[in-house]
PDB file of N, CA and C in Angstrom:
ATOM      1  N   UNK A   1     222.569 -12.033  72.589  1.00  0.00           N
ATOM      2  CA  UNK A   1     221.268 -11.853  73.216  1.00  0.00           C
ATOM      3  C   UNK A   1     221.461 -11.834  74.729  1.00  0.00           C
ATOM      4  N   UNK A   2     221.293 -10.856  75.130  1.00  0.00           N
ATOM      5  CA  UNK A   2     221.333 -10.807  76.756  1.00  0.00           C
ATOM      6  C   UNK A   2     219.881 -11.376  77.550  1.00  0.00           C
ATOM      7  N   UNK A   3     219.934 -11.999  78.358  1.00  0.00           N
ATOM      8  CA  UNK A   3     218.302 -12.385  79.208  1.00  0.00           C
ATOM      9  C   UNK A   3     218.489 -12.231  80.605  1.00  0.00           C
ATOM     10  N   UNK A   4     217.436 -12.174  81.280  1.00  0.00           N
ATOM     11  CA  UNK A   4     217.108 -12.113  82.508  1.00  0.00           C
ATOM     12  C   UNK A   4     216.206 -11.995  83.549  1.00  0.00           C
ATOM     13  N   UNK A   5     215.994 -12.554  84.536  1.00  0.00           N
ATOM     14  CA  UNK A   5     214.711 -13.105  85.282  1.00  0.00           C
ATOM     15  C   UNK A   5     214.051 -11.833  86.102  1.00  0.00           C
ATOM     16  N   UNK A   6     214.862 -10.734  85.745  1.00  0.00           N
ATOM     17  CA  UNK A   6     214.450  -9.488  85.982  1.00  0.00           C
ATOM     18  C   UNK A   6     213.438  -8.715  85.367  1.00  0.00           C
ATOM     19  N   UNK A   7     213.477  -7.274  85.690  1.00  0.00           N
ATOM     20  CA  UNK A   7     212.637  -6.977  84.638  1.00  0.00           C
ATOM     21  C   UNK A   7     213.168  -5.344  83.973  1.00  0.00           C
ATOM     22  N   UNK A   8     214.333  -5.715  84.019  1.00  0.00           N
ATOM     23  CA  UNK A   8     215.192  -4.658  83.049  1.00  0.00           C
ATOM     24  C   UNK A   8     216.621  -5.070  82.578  1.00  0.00           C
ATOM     25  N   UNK A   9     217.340  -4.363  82.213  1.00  0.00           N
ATOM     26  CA  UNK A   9     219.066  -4.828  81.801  1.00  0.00           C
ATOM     27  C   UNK A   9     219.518  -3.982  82.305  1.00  0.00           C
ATOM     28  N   UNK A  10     220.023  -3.765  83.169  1.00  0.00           N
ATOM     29  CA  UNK A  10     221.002  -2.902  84.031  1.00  0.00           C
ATOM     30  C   UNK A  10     222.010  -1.701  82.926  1.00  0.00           C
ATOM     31  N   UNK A  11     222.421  -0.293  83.117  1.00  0.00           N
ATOM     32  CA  UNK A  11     222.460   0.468  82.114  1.00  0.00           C
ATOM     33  C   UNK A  11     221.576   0.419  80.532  1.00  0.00           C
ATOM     34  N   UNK A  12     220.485  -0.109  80.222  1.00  0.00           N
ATOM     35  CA  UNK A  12     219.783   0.030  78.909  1.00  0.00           C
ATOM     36  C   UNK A  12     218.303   0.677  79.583  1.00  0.00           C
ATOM     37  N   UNK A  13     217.866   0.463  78.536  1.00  0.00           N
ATOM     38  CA  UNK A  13     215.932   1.374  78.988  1.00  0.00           C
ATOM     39  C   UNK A  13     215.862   0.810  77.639  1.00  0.00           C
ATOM     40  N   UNK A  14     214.455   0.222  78.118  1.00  0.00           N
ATOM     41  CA  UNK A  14     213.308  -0.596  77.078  1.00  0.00           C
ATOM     42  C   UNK A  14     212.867   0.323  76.274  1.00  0.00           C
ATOM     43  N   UNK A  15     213.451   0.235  74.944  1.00  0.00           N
ATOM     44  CA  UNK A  15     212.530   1.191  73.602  1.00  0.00           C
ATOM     45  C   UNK A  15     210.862   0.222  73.171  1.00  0.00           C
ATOM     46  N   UNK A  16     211.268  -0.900  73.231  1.00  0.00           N
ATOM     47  CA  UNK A  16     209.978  -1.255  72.610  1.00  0.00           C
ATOM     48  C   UNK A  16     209.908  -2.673  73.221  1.00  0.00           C
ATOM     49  N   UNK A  17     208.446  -3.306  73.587  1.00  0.00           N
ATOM     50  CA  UNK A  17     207.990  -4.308  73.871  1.00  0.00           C
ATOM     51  C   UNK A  17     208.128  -5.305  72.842  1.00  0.00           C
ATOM     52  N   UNK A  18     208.819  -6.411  72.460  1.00  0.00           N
ATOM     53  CA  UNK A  18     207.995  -7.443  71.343  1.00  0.00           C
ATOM     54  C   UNK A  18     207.382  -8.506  71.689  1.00  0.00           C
ATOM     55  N   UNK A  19     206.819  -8.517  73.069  1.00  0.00           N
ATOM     56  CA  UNK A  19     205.796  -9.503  73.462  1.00  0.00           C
ATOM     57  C   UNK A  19     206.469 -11.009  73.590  1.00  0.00           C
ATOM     58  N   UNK A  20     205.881 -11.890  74.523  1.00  0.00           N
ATOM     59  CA  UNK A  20     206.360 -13.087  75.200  1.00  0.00           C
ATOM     60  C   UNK A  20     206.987 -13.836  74.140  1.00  0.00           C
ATOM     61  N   UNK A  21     207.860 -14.455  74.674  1.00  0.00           N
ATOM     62  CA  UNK A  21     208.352 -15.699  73.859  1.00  0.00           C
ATOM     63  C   UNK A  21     208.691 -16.675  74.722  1.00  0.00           C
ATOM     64  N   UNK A  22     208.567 -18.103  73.514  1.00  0.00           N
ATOM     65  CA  UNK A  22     208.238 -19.180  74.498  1.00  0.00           C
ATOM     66  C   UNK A  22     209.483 -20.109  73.834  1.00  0.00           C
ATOM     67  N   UNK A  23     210.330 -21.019  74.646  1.00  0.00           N
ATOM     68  CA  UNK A  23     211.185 -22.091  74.188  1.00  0.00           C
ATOM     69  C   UNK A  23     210.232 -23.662  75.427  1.00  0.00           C
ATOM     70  N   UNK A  24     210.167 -24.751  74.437  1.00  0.00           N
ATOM     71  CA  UNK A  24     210.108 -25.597  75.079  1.00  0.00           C
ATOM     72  C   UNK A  24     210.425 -27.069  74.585  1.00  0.00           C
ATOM     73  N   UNK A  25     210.520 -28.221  75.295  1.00  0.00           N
ATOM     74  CA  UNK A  25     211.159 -29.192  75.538  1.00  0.00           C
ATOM     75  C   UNK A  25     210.087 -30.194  76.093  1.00  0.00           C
ATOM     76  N   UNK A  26     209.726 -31.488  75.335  1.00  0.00           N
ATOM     77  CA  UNK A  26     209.531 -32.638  76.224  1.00  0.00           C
ATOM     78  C   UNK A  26     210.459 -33.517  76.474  1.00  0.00           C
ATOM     79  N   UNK A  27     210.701 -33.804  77.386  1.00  0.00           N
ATOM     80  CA  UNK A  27     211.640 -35.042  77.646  1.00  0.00           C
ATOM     81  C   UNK A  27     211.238 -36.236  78.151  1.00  0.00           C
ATOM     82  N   UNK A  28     211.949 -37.415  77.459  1.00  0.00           N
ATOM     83  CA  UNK A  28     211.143 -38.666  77.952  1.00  0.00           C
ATOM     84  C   UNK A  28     212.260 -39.257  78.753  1.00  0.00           C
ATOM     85  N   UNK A  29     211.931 -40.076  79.584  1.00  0.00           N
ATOM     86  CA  UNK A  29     212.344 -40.977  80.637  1.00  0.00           C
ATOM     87  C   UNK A  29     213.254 -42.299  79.708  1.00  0.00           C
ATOM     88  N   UNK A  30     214.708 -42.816  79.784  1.00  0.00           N
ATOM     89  CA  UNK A  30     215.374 -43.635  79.915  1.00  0.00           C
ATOM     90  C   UNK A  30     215.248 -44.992  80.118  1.00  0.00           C
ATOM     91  N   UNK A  31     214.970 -45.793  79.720  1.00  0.00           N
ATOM     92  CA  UNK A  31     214.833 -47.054  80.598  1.00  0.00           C
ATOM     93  C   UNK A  31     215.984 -47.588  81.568  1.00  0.00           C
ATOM     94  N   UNK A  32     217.132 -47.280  81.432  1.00  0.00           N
ATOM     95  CA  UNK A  32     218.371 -47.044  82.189  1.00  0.00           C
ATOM     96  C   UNK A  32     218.316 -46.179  82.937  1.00  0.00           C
ATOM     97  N   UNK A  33     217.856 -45.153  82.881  1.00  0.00           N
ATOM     98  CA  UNK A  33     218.003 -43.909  84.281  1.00  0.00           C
ATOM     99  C   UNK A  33     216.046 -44.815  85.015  1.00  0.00           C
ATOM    100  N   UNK A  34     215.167 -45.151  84.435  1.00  0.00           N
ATOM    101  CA  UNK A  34     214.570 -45.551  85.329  1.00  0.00           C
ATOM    102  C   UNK A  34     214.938 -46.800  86.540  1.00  0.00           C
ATOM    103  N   UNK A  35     215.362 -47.880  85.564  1.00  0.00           N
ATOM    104  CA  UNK A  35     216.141 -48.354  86.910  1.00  0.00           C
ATOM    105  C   UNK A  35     217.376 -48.152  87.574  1.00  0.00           C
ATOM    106  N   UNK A  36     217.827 -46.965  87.525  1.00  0.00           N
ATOM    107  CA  UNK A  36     218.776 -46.220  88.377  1.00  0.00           C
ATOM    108  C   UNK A  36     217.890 -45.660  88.829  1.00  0.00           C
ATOM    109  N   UNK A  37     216.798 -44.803  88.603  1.00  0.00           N
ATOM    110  CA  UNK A  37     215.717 -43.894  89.447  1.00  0.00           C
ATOM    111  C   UNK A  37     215.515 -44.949  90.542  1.00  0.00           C
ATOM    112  N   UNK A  38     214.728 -46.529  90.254  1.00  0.00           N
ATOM    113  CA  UNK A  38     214.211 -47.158  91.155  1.00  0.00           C
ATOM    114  C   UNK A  38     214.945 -47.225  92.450  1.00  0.00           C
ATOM    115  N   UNK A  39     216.354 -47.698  92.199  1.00  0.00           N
ATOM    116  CA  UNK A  39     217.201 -48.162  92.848  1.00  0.00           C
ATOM    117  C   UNK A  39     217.675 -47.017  94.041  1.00  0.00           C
ATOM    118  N   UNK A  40     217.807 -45.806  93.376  1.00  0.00           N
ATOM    119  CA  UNK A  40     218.100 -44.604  94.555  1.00  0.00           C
ATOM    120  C   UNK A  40     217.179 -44.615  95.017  1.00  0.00           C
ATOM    121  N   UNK A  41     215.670 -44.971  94.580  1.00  0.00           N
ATOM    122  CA  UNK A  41     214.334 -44.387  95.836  1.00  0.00           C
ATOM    123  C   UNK A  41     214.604 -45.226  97.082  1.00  0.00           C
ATOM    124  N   UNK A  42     215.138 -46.905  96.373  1.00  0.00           N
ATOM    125  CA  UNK A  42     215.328 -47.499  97.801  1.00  0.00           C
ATOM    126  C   UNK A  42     216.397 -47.297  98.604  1.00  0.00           C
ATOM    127  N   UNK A  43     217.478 -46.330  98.119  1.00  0.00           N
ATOM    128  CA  UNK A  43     219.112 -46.320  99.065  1.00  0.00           C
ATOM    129  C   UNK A  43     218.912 -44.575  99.337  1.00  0.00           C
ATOM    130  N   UNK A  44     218.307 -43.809  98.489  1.00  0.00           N
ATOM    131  CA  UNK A  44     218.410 -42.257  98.611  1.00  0.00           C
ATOM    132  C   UNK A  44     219.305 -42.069  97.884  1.00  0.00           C
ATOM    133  N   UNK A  45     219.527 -40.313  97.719  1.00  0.00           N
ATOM    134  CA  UNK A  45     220.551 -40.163  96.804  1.00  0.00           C
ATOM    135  C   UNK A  45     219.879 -38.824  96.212  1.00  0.00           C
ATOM    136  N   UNK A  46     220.531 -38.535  95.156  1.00  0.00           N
ATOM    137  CA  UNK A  46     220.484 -37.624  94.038  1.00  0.00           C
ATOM    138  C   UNK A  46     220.551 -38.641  92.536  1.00  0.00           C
ATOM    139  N   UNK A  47     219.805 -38.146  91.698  1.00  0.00           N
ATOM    140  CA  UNK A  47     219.486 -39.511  90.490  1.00  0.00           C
ATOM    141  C   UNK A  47     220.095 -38.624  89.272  1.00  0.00           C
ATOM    142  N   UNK A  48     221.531 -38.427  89.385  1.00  0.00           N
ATOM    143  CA  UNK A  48     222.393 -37.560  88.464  1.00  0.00           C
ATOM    144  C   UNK A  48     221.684 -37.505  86.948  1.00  0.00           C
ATOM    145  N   UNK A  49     220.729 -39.235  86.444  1.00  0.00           N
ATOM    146  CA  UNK A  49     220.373 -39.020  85.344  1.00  0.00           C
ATOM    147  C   UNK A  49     219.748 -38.235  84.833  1.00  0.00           C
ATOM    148  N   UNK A  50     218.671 -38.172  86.274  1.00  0.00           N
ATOM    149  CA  UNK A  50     217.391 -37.547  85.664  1.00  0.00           C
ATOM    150  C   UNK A  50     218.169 -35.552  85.664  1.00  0.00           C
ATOM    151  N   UNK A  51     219.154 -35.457  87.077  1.00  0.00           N
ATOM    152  CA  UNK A  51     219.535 -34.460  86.901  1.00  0.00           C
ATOM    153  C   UNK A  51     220.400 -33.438  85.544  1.00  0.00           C
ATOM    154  N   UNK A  52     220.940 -34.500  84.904  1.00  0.00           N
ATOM    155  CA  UNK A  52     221.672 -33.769  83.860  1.00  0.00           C
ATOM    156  C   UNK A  52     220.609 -34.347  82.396  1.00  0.00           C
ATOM    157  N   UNK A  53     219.375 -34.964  82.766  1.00  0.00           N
ATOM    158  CA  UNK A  53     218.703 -34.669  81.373  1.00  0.00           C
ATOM    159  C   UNK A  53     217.535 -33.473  81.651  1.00  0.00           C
ATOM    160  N   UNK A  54     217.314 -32.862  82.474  1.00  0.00           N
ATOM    161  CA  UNK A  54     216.269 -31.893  83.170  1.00  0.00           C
ATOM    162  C   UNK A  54     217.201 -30.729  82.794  1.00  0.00           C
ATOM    163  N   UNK A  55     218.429 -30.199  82.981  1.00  0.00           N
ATOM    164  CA  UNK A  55     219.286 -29.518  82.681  1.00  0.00           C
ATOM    165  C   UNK A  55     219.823 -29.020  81.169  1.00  0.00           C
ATOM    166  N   UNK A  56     219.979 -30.369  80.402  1.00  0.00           N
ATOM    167  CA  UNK A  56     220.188 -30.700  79.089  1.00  0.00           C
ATOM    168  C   UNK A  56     218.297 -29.915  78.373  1.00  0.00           C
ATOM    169  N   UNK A  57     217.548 -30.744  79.036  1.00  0.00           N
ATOM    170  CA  UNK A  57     216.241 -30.122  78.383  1.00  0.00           C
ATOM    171  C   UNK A  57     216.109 -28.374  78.765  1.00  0.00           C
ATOM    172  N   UNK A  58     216.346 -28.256  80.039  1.00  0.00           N
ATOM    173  CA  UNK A  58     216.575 -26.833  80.068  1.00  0.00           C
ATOM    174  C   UNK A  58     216.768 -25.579  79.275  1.00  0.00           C
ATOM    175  N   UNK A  59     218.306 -26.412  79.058  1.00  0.00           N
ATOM    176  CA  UNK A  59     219.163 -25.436  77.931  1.00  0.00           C
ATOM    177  C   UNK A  59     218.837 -25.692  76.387  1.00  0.00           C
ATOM    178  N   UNK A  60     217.922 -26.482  76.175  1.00  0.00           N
ATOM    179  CA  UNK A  60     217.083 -26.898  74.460  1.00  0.00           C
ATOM    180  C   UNK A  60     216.446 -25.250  75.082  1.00  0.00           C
ATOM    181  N   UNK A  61     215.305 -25.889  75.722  1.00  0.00           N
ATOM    182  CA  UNK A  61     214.112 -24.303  75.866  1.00  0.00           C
ATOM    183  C   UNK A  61     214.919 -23.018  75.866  1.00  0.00           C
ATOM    184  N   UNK A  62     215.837 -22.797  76.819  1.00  0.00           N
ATOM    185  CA  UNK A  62     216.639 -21.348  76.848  1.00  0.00           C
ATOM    186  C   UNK A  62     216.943 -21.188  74.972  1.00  0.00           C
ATOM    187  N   UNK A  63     217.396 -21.654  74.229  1.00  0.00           N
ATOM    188  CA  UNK A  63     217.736 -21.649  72.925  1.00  0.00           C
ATOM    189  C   UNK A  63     216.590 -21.938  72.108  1.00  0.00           C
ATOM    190  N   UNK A  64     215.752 -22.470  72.693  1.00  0.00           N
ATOM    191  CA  UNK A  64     214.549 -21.799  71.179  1.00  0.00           C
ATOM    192  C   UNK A  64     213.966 -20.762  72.048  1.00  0.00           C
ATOM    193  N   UNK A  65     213.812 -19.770  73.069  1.00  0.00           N
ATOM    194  CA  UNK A  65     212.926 -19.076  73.290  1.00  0.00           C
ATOM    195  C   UNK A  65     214.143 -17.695  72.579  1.00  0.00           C
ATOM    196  N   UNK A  66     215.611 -17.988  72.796  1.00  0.00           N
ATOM    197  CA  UNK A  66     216.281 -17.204  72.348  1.00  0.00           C
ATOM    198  C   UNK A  66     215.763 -16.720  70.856  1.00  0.00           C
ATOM    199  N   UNK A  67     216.064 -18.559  70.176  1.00  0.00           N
ATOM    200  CA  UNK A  67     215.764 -18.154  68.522  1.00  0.00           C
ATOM    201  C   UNK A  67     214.387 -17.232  68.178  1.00  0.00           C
ATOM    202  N   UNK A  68     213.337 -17.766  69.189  1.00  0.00           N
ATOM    203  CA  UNK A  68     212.303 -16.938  68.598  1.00  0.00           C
ATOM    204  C   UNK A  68     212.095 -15.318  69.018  1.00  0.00           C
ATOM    205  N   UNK A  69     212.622 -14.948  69.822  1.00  0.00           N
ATOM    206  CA  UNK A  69     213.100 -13.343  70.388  1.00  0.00           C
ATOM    207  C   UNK A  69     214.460 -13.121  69.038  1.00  0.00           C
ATOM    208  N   UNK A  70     215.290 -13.815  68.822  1.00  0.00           N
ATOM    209  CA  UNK A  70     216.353 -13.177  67.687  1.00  0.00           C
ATOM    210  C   UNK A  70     215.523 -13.025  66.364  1.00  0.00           C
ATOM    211  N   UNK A  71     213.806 -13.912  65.983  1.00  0.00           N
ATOM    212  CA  UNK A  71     213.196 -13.479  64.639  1.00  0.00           C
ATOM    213  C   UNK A  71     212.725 -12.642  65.439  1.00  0.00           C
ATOM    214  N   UNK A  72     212.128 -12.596  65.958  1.00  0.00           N
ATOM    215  CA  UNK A  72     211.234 -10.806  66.219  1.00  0.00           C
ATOM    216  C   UNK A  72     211.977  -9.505  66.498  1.00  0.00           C
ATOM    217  N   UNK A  73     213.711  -9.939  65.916  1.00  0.00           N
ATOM    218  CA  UNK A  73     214.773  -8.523  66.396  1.00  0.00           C
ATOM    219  C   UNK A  73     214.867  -8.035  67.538  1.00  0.00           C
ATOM    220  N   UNK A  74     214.674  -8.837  68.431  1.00  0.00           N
ATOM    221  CA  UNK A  74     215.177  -8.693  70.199  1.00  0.00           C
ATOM    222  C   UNK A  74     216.515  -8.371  70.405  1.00  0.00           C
ATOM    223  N   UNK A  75     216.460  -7.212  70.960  1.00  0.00           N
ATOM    224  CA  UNK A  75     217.607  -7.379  71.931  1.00  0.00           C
ATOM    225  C   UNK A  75     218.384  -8.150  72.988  1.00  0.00           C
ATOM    226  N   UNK A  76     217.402  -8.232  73.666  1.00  0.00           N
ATOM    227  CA  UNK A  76     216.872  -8.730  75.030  1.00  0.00           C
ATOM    228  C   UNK A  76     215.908  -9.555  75.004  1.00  0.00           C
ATOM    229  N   UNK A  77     215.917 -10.458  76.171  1.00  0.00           N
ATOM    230  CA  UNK A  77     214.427 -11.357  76.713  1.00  0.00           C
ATOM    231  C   UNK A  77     214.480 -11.056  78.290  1.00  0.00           C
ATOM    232  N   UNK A  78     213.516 -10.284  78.924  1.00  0.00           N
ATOM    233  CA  UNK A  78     213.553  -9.476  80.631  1.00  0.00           C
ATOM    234  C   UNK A  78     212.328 -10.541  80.926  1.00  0.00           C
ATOM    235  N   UNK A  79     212.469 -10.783  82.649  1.00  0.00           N
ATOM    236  CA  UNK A  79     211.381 -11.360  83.103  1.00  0.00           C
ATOM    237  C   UNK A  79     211.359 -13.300  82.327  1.00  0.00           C
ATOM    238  N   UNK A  80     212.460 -13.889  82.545  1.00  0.00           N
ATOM    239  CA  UNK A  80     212.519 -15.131  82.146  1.00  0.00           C
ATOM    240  C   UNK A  80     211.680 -15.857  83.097  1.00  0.00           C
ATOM    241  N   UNK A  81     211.385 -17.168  83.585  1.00  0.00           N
ATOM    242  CA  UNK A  81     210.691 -17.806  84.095  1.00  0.00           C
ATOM    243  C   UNK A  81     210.523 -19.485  83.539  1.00  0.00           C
ATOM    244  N   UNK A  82     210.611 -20.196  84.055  1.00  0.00           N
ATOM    245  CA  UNK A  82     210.465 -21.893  83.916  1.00  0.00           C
ATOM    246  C   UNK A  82     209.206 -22.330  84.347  1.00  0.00           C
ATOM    247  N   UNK A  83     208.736 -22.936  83.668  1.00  0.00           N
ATOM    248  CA  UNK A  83     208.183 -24.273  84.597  1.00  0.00           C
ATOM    249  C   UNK A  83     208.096 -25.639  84.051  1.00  0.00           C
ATOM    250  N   UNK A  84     207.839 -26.398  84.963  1.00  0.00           N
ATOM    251  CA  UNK A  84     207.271 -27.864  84.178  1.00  0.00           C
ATOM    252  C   UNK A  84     206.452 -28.659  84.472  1.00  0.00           C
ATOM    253  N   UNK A  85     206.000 -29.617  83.853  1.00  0.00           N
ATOM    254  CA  UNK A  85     204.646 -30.414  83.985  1.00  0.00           C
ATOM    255  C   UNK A  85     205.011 -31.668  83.133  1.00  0.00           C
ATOM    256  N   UNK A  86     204.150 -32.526  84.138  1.00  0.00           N
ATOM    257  CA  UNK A  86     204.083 -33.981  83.565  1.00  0.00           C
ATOM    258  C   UNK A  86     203.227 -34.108  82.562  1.00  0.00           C
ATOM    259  N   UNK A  87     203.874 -34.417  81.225  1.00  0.00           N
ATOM    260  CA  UNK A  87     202.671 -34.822  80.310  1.00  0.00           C
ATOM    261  C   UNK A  87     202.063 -35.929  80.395  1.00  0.00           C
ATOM    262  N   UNK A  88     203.287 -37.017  80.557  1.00  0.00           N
ATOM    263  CA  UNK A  88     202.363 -38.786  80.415  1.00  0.00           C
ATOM    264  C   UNK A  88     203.129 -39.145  81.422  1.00  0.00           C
ATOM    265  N   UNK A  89     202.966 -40.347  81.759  1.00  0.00           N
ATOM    266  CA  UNK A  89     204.156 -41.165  82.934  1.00  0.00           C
ATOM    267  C   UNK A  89     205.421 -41.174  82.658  1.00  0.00           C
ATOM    268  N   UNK A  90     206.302 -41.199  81.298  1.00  0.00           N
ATOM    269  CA  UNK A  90     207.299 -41.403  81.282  1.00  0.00           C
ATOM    270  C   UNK A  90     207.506 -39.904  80.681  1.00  0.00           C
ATOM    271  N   UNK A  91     207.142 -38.844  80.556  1.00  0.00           N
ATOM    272  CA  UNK A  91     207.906 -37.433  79.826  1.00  0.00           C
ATOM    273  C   UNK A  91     207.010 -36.142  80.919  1.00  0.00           C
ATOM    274  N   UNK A  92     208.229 -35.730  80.382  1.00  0.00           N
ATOM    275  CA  UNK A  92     207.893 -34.148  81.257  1.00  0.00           C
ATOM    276  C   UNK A  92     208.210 -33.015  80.235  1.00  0.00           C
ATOM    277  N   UNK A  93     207.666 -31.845  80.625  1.00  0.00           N
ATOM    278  CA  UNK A  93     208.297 -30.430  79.896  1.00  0.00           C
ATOM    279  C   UNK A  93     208.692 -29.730  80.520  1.00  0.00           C
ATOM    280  N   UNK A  94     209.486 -28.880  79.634  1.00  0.00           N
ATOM    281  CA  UNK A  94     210.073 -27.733  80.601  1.00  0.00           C
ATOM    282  C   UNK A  94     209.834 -26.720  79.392  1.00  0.00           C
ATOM    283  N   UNK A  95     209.245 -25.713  79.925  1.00  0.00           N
ATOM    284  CA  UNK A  95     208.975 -24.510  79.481  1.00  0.00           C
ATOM    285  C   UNK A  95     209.702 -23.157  80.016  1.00  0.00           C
ATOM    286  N   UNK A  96     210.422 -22.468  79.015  1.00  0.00           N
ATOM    287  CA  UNK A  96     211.228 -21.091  79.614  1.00  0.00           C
ATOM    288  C   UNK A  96     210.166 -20.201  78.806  1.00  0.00           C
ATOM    289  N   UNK A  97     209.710 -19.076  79.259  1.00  0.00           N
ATOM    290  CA  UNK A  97     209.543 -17.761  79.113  1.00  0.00           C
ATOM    291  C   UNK A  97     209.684 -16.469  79.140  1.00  0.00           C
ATOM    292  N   UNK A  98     209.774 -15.361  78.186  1.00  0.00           N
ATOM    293  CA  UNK A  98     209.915 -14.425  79.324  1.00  0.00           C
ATOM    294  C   UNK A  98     209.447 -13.076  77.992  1.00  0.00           C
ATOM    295  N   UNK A  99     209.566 -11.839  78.053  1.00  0.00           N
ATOM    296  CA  UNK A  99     209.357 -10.991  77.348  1.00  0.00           C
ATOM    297  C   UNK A  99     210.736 -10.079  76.682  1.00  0.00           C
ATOM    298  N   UNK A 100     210.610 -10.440  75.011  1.00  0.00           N
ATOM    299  CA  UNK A 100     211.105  -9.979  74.197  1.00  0.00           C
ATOM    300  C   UNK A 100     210.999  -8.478  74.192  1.00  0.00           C
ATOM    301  N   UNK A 101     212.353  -7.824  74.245  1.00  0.00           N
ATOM    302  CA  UNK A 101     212.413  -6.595  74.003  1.00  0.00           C
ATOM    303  C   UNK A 101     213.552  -6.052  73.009  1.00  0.00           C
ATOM    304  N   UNK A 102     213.177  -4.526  72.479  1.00  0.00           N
ATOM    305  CA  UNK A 102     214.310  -4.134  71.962  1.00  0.00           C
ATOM    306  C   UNK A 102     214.789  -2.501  73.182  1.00  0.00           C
ATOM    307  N   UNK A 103     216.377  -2.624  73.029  1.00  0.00           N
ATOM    308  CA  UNK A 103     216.883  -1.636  74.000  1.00  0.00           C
ATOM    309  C   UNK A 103     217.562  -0.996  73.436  1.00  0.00           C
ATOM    310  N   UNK A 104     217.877   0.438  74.518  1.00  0.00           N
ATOM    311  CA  UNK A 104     218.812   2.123  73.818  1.00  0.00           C
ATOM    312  C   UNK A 104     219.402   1.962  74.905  1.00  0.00           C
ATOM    313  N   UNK A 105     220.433   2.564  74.858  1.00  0.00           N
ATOM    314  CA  UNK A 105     221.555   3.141  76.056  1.00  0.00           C
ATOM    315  C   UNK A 105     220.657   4.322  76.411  1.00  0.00           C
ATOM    316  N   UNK A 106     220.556   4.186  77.942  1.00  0.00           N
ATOM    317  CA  UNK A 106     219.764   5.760  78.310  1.00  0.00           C
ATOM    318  C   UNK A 106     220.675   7.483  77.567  1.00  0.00           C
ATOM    319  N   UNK A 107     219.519   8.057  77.524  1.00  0.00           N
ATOM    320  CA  UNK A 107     220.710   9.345  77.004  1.00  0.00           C
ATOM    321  C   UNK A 107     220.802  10.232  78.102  1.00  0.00           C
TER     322      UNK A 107
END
């Protein structure tokens, strides 16, 4: 499955649209990375925990938005996109998107 935050695949041309697909992820907060969170707010830093579970949740969403573009016979997913939002105090989401397509080699 090829993807990209673009809005084509470089040598292919879009035969057919199969409409958005969505992968997403809540992730909850650690009680160990929170008091490592606390502790860097008071020294500064980078909070590696929260960084490699934001990353880890990332790559969950990239792989179900894949799986659900591979049932609708995608080629491709063009026009990817993230975001995230706080659900409760301790979890967040991360949402990938983008539009499922099928592709031809130009003739």
């Amino acid at each position: 499955m090829q993807f990209s935050t673009t809005p084509e695949i470089p040598c292919k041309t879009i035969q057919e649209n199969l409409g958005v697909v969505t992968g997403n992820v809540v992730q909850s907060k650690h009680v160990g990375r929170d008091l490592m969170a606390g502790l860097k707010g008071i020294i500064g830093g980078e909070i590696v925990g929260y960084t490699e579970m934001l990353a880890d949740a990332r790559d969950i969403a990239i792989e179900r938005m894949v799986d659900e573009a591979n049932k609708r016979g995608a080629d491709a997913i063009i026009n990817i996109r993230f975001t995230t939002s706080a659900i409760m105090a301790n979890a967040s989401e991360i949402l990938a998107y983008g539009t499922a397509v099928k592709l031809t080699d130009p003739s």
